[in-house]
Structure formats: C-alpha cells, structure tokens
Protein backbone atom coordinates (compact mmCIF):
# COMPACT_ATOMS: atom_id res chain seq x y z
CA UNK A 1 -44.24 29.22 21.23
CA UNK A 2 -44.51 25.43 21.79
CA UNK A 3 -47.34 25.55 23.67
CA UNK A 4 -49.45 26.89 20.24
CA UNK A 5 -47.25 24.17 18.60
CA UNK A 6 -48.64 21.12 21.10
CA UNK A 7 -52.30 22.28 20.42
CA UNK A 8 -52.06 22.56 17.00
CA UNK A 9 -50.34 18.92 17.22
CA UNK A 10 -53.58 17.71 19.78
CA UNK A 11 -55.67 19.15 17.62
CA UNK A 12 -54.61 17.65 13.85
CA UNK A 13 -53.68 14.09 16.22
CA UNK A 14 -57.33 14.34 17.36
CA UNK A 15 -58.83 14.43 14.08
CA UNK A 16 -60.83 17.46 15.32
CA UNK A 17 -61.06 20.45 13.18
CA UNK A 18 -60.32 24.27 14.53
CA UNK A 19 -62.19 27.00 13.70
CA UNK A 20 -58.82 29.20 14.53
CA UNK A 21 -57.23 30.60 12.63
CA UNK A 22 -53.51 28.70 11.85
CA UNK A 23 -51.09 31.10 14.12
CA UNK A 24 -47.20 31.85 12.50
CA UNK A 25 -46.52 28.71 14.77
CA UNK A 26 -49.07 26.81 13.77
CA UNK A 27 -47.74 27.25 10.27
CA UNK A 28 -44.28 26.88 11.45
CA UNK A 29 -44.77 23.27 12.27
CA UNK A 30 -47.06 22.52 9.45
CA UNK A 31 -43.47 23.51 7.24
CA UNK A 32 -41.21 21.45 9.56
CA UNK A 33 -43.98 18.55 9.10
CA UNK A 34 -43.54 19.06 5.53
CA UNK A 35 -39.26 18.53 6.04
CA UNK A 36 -39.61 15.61 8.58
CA UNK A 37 -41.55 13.87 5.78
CA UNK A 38 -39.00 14.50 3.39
CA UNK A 39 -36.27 13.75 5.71
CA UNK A 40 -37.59 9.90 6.55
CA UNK A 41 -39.50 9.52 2.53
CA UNK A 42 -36.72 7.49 1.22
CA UNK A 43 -37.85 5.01 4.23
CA UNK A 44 -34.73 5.42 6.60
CA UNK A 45 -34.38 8.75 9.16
CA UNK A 46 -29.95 9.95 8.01
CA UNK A 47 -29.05 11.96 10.47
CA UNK A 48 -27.73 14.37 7.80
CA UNK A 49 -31.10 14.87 6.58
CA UNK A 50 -32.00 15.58 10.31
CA UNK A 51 -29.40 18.42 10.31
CA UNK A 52 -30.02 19.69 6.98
CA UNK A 53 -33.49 20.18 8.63
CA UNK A 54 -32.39 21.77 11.90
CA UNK A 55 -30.55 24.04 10.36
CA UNK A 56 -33.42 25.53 7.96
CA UNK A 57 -35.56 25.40 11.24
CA UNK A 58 -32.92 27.98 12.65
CA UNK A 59 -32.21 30.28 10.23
CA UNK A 60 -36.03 29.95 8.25
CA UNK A 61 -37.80 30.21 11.59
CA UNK A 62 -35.02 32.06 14.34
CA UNK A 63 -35.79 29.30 15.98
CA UNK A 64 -33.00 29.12 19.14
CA UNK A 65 -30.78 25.96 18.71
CA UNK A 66 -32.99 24.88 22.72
CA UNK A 67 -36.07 24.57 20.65
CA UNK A 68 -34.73 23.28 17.37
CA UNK A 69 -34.90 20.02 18.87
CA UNK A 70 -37.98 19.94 19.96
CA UNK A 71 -39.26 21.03 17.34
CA UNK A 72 -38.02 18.24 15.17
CA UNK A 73 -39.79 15.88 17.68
CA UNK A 74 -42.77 17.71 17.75
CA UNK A 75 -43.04 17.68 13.65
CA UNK A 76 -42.27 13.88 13.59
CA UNK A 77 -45.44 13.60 15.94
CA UNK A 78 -47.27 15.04 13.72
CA UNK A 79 -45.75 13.34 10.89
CA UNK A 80 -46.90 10.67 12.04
CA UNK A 81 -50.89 10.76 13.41
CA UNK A 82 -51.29 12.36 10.04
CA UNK A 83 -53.27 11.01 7.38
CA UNK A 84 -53.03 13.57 5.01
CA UNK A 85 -50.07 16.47 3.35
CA UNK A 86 -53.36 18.53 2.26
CA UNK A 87 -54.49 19.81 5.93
CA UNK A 88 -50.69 21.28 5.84
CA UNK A 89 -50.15 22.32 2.81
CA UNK A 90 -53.77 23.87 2.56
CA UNK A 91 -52.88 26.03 5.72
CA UNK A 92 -49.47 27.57 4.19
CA UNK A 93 -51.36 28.46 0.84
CA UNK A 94 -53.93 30.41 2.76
CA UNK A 95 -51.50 32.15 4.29
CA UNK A 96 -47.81 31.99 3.00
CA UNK A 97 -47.21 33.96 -0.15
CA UNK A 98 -46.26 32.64 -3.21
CA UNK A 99 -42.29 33.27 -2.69
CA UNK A 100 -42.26 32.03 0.72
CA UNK A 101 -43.89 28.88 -0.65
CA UNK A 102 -41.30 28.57 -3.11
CA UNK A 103 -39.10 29.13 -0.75
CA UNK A 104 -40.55 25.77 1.47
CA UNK A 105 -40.07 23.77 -1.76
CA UNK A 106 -36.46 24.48 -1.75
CA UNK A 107 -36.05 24.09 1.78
CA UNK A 108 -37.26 20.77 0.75
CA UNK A 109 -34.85 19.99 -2.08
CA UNK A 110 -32.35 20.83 0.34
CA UNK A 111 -33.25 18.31 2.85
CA UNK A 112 -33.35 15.71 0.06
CA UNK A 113 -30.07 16.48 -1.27
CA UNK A 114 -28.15 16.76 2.23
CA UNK A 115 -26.53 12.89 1.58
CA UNK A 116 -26.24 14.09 -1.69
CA UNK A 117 -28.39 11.58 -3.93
CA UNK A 118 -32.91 11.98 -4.47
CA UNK A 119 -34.13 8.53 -4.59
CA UNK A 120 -37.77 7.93 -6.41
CA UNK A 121 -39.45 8.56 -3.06
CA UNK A 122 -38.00 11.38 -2.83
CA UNK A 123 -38.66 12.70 -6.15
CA UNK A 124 -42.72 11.87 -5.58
CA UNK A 125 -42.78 13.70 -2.29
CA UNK A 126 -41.24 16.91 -3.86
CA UNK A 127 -43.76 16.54 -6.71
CA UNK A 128 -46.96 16.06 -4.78
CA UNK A 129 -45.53 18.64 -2.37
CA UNK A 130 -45.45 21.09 -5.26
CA UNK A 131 -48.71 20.18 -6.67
CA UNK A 132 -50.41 20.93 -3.39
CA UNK A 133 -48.49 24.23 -3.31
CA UNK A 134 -49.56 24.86 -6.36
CA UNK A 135 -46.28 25.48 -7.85
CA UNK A 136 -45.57 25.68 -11.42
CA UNK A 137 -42.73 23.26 -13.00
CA UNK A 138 -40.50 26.77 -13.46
CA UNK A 139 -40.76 27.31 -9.78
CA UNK A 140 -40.03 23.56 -8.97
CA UNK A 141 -37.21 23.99 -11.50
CA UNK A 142 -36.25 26.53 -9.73
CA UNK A 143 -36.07 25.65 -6.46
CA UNK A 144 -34.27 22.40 -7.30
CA UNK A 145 -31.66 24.41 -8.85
CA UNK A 146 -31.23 26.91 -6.24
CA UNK A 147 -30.88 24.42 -3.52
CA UNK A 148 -27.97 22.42 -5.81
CA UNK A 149 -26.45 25.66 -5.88
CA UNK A 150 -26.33 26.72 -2.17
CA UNK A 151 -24.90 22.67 -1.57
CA UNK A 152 -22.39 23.57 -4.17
CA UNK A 153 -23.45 20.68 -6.25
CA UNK A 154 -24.19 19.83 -9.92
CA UNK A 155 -27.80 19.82 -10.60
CA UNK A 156 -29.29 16.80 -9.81
C-alpha cells in the first residue's frame, strides 16, 4: 500500500501533475491529509487529536495499527509541501460518493472535538473543507451533530 502512498506524496511534493488515475490509496491519504490539517489547524499538534485520527484511520481505512503510524507521518508530509486543500479535495469528489464524503466531514468534526472544544480555526477549516466537498449546510449540520453524538457530547 505505502509504496502508492509515497508516489502519490513525490508526486503532489513535486508539484508535478499525474495523468493517473488517484488509486483507493491515493485517496486514502488525500482523507488522512484532510485530518492531519484539522488535527494541527488550531496551531498546536494534541496528541488527542492525533489519536482521534489514528483511530478513524483504522476503522475508516482497515488500516493495521503497523501502518497507522506511518500513515500519520506520511499525511503530515504531505500536509505540509502542500499549497493547496483543492488538489485533495478535488480527487475525493471525483471519486468518493456523496455519503462517503459526508462521512470525511464528520470524521473531521470528530478530530476537532477529540479535546473537546472547536476554536475559530477550527471552525474555518471545517467550513472551507465542506465548501470544497460541496456539502450543503444540512449535511455539515449533520455531520457536526453526529460526531457530538458518537463523543457523547452536547452539540457544540
């Protein structure tokens, strides 16, 4: 699997475009992209962000708890030579349905609600997130709701 992941990663570092097609794991890290900017938007990497996000990486992707790891590290990579969400985002609406995009944006909330507070970073992430996901303000409702819900808290 990683070794799709590391070209996809040489190949959005590199500035070069693909005429590929994005594989599932090419997509895969484009979502955990997606969380690692979440996780460090409020300007500081908690480490219960950083679990909130392993643990969506397992049970969203089957990923086995040897590669969750790295693929944390590989997203923060990416994360970071990136100059752009739309090269991401663009790739999962090509090829993600619409309820497996809504559920991303709820993987999201739940990242951003693992120390239990959504600072104004935060909130602007999730919103331009949505936007590029082209999710209505239901479905961001939504999702917002449902992640409060599964962290047994009171909606934010």
């Amino acid at each position: 699997m990683f070794n799709s992941l590391q070209d996809f990663f040489l190949r959005k570092s590199s500035g070069t475009k693909s005429n590929k097609e994005p594989t599932d794991d090419d997509l895969k890290l484009a979502a955990a992209t997606l969380m690692f900017e979440m996780v460090r938007s409020d300007g500081k990497v908690d480490q219960l962000e950083i679990v909130a996000m392993g643990e969506i990486l397992r049970k969203q992707f089957n990923l086995p708890a040897e590669d969750i790891h790295e693929m944390i590290e590989l997203a923060q990579h990416t994360s970071d030579h990136s100059v752009s969400l739309q090269g991401f985002t663009s790739n999962i609406c090509e090829k993600w349905g619409n309820a497996k995009r809504v559920k991303l944006l709820e993987n999201l909330w739940l990242i951003a609600l693992a120390d239990q507070r959504v600072d104004a970073h935060e909130r602007h992430l999730l919103r331009k997130v949505a936007g590029l996901l082209y999710m209505t303000e239901v479905q961001i409702f939504q999702a917002k709701h449902n992640a409060s819900a599964t962290l047994g808290l009171d909606d934010f």
